[in-house]
PDB file of N, CA and C in Angstrom:
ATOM      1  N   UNK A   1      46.054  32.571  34.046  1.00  0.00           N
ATOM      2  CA  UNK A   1      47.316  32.538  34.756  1.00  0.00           C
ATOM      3  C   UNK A   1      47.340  33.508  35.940  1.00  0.00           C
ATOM      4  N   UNK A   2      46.421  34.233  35.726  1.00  0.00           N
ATOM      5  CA  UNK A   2      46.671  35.432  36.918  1.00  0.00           C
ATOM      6  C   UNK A   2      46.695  34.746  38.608  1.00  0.00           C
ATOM      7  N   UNK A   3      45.711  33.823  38.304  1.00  0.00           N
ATOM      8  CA  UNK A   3      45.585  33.306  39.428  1.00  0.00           C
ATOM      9  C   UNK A   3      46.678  32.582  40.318  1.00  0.00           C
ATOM     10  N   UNK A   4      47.309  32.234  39.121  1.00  0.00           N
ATOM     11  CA  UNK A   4      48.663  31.088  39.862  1.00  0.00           C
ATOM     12  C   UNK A   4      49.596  32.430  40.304  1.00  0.00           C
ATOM     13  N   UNK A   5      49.644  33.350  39.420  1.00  0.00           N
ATOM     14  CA  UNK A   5      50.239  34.465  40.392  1.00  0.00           C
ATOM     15  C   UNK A   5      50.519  34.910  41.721  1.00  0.00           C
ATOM     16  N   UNK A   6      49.631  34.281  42.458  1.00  0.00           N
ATOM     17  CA  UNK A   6      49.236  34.151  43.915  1.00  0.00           C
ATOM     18  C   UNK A   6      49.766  33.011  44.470  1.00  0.00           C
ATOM     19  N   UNK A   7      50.410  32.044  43.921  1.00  0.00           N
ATOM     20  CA  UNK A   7      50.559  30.793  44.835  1.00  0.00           C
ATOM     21  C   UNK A   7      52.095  31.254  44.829  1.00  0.00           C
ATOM     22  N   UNK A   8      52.699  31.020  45.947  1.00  0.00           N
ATOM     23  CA  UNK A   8      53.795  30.448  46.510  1.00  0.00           C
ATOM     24  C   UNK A   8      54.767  29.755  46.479  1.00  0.00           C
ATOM     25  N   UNK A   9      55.577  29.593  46.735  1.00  0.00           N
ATOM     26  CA  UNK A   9      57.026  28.194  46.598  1.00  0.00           C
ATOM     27  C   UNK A   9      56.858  28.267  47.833  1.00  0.00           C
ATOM     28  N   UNK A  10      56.381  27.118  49.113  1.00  0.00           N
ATOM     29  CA  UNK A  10      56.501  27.147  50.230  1.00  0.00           C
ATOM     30  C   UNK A  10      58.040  26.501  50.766  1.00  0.00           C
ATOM     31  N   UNK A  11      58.693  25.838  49.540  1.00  0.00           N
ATOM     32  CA  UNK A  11      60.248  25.349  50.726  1.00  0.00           C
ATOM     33  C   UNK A  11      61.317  25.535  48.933  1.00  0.00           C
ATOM     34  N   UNK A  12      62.404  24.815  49.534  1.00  0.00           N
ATOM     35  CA  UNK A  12      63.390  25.045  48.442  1.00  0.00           C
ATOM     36  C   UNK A  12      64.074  26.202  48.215  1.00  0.00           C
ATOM     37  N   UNK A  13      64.880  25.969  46.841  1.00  0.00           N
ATOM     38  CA  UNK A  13      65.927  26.993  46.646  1.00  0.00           C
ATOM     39  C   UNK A  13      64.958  28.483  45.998  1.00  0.00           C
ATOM     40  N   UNK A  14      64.167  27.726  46.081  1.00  0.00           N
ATOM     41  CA  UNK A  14      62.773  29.030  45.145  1.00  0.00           C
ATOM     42  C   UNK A  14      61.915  29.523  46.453  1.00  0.00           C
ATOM     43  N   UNK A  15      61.847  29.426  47.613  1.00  0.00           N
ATOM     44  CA  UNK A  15      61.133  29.406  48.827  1.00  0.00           C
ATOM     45  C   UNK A  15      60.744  30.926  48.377  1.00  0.00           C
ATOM     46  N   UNK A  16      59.801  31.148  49.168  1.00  0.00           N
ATOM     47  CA  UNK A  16      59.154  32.632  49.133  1.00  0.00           C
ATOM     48  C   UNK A  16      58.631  33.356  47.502  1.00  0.00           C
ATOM     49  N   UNK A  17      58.929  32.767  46.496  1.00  0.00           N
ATOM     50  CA  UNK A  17      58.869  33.189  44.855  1.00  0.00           C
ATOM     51  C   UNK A  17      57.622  33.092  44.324  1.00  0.00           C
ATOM     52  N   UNK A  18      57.448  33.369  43.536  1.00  0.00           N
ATOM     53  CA  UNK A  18      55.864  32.955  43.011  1.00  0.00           C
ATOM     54  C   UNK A  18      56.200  31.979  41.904  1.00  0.00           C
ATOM     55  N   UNK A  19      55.280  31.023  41.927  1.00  0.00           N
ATOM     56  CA  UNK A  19      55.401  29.305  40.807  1.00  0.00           C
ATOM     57  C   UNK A  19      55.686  30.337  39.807  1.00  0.00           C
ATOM     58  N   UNK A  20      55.051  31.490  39.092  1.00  0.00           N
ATOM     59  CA  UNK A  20      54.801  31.805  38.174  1.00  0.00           C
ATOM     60  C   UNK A  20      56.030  32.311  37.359  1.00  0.00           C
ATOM     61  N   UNK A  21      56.416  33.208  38.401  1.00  0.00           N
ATOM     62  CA  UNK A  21      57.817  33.493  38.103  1.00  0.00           C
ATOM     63  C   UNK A  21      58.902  32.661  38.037  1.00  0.00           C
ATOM     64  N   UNK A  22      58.806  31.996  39.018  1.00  0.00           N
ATOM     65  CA  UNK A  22      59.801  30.917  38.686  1.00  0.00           C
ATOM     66  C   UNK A  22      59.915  29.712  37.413  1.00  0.00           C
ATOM     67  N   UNK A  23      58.717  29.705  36.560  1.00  0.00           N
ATOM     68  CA  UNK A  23      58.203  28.787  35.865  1.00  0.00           C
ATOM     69  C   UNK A  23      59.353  29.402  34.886  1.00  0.00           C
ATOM     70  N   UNK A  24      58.883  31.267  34.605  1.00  0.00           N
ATOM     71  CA  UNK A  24      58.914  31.633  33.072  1.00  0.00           C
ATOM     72  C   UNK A  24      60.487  32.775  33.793  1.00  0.00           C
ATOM     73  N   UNK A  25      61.160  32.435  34.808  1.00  0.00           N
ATOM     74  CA  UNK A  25      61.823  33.482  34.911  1.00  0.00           C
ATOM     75  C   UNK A  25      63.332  32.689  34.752  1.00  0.00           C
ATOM     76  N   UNK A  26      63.315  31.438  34.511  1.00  0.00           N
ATOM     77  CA  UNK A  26      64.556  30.916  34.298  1.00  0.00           C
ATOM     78  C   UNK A  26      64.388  29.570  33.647  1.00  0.00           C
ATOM     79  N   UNK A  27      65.575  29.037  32.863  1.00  0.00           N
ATOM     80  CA  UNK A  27      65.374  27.983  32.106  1.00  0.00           C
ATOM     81  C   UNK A  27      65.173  26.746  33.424  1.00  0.00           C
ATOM     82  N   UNK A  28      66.162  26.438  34.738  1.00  0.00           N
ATOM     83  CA  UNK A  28      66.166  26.029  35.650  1.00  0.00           C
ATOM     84  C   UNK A  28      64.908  25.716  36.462  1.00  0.00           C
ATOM     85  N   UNK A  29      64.293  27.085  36.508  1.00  0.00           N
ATOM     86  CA  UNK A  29      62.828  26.789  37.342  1.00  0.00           C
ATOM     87  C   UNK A  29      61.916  25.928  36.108  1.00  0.00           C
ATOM     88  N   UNK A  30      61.522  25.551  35.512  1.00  0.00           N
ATOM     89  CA  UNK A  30      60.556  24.686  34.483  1.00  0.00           C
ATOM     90  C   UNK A  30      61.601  23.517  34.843  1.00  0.00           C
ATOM     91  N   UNK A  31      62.686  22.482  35.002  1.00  0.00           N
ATOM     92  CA  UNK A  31      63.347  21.978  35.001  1.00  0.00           C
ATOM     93  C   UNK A  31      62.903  21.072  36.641  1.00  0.00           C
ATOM     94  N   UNK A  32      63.663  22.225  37.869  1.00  0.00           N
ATOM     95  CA  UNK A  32      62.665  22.068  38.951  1.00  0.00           C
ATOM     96  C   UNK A  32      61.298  21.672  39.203  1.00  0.00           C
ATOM     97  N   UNK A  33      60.539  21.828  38.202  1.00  0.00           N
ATOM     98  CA  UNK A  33      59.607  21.558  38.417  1.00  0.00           C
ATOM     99  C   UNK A  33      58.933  20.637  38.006  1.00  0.00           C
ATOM    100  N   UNK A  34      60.231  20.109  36.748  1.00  0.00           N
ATOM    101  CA  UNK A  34      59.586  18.790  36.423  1.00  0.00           C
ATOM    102  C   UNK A  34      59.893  17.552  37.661  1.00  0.00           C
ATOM    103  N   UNK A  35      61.240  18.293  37.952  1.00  0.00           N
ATOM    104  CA  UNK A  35      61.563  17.446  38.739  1.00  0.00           C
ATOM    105  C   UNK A  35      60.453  17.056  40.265  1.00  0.00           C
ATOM    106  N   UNK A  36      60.401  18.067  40.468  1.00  0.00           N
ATOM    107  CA  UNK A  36      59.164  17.793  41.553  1.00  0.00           C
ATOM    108  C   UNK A  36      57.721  17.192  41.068  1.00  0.00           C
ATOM    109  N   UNK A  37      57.749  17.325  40.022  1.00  0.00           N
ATOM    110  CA  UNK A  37      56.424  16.315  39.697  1.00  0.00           C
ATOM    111  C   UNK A  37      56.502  15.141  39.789  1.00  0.00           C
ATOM    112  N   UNK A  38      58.389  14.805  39.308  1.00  0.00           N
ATOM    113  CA  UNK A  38      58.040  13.321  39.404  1.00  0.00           C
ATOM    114  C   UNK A  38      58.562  12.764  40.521  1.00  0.00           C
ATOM    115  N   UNK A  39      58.262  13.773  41.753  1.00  0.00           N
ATOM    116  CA  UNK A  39      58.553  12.796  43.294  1.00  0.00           C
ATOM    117  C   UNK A  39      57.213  12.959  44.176  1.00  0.00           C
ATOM    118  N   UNK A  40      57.221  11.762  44.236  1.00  0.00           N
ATOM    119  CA  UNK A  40      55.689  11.375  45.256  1.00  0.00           C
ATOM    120  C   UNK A  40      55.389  12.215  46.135  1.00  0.00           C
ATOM    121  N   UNK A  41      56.440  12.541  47.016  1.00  0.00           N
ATOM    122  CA  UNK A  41      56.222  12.719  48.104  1.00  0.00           C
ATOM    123  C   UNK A  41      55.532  14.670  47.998  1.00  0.00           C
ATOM    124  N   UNK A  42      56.319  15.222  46.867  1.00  0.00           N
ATOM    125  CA  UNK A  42      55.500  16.296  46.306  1.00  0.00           C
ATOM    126  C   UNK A  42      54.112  16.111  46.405  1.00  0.00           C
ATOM    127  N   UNK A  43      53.657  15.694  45.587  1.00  0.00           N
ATOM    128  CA  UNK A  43      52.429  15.318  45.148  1.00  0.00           C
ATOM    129  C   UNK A  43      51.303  14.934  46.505  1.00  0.00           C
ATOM    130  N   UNK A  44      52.079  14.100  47.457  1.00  0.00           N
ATOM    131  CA  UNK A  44      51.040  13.623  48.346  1.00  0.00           C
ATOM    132  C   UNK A  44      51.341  14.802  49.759  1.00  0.00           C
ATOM    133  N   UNK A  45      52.176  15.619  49.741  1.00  0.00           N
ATOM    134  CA  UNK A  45      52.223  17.004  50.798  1.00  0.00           C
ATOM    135  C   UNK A  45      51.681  17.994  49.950  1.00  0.00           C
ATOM    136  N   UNK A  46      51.783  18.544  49.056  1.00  0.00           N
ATOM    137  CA  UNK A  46      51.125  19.603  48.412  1.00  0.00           C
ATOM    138  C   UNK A  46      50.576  19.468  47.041  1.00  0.00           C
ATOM    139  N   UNK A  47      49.435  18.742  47.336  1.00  0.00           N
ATOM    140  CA  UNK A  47      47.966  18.386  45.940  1.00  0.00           C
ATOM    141  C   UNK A  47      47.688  19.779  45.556  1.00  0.00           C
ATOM    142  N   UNK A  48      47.378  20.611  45.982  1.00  0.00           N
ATOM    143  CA  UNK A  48      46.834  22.180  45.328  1.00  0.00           C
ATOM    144  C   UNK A  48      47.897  22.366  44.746  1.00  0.00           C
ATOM    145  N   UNK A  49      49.100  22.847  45.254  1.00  0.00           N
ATOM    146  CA  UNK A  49      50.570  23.563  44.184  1.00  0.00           C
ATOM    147  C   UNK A  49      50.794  22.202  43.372  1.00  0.00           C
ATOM    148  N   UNK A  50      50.762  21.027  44.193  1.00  0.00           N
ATOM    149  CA  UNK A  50      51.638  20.226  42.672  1.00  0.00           C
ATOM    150  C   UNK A  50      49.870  20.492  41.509  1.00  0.00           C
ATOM    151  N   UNK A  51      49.104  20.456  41.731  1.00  0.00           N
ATOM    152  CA  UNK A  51      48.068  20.499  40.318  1.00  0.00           C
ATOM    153  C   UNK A  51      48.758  22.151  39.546  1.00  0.00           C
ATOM    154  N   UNK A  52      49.103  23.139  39.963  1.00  0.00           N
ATOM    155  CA  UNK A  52      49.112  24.027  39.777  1.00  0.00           C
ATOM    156  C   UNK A  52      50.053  24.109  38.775  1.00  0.00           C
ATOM    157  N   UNK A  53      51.254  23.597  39.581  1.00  0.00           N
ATOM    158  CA  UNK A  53      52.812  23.773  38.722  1.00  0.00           C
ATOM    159  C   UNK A  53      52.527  22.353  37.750  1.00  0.00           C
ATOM    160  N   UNK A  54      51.547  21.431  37.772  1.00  0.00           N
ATOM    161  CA  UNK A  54      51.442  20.711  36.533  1.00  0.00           C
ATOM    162  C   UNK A  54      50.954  21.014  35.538  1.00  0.00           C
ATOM    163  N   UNK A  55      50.013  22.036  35.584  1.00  0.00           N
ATOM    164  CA  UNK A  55      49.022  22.806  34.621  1.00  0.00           C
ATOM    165  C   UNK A  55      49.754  23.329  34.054  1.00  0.00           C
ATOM    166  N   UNK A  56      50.495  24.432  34.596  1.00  0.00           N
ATOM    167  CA  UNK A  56      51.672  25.316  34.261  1.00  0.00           C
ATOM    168  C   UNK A  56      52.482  24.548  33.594  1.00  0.00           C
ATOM    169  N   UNK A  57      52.868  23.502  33.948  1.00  0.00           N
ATOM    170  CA  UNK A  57      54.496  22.658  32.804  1.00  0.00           C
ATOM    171  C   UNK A  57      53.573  22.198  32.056  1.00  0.00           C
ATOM    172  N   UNK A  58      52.597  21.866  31.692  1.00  0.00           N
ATOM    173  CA  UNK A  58      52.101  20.862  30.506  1.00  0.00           C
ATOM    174  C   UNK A  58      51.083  22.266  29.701  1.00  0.00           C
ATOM    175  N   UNK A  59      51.305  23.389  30.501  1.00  0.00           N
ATOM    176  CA  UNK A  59      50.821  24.540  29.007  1.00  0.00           C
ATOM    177  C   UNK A  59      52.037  25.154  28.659  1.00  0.00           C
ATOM    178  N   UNK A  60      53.276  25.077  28.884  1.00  0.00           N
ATOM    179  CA  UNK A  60      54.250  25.198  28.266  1.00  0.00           C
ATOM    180  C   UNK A  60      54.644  24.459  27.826  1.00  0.00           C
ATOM    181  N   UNK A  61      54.417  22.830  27.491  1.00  0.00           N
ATOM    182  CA  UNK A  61      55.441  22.190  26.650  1.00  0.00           C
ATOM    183  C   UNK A  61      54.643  22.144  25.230  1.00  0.00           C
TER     184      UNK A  61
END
């Protein structure tokens, strides 16, 4: 995990945060983030963070 430590929220209400924190720092951010998995347009602008924050939600559920 250390590593995802380093990545970013580049837009949104989480902009500037780290995935990491935001994952485990509110019930809301894991929520967000499912939600962004399941929109395309995520996925096909940011392939590195969306693999990242998917790793991350599917070792927490």
């Amino acid at each position: 995990m250390e590593n995802n430590k380093k990545v970013i929220m580049p837009f949104g209400k989480y902009a500037g945060e780290y995935v990491e924190d935001i994952l485990y720092g509110s019930d809301s951010g894991k929520d967000y983030f499912k939600f962004l998995l399941n929109q395309e347009w995520f996925e096909k602008k940011y392939k590195g963070l969306y693999r990242v924050v998917k790793k991350l939600v599917e070792d927490e559920d």
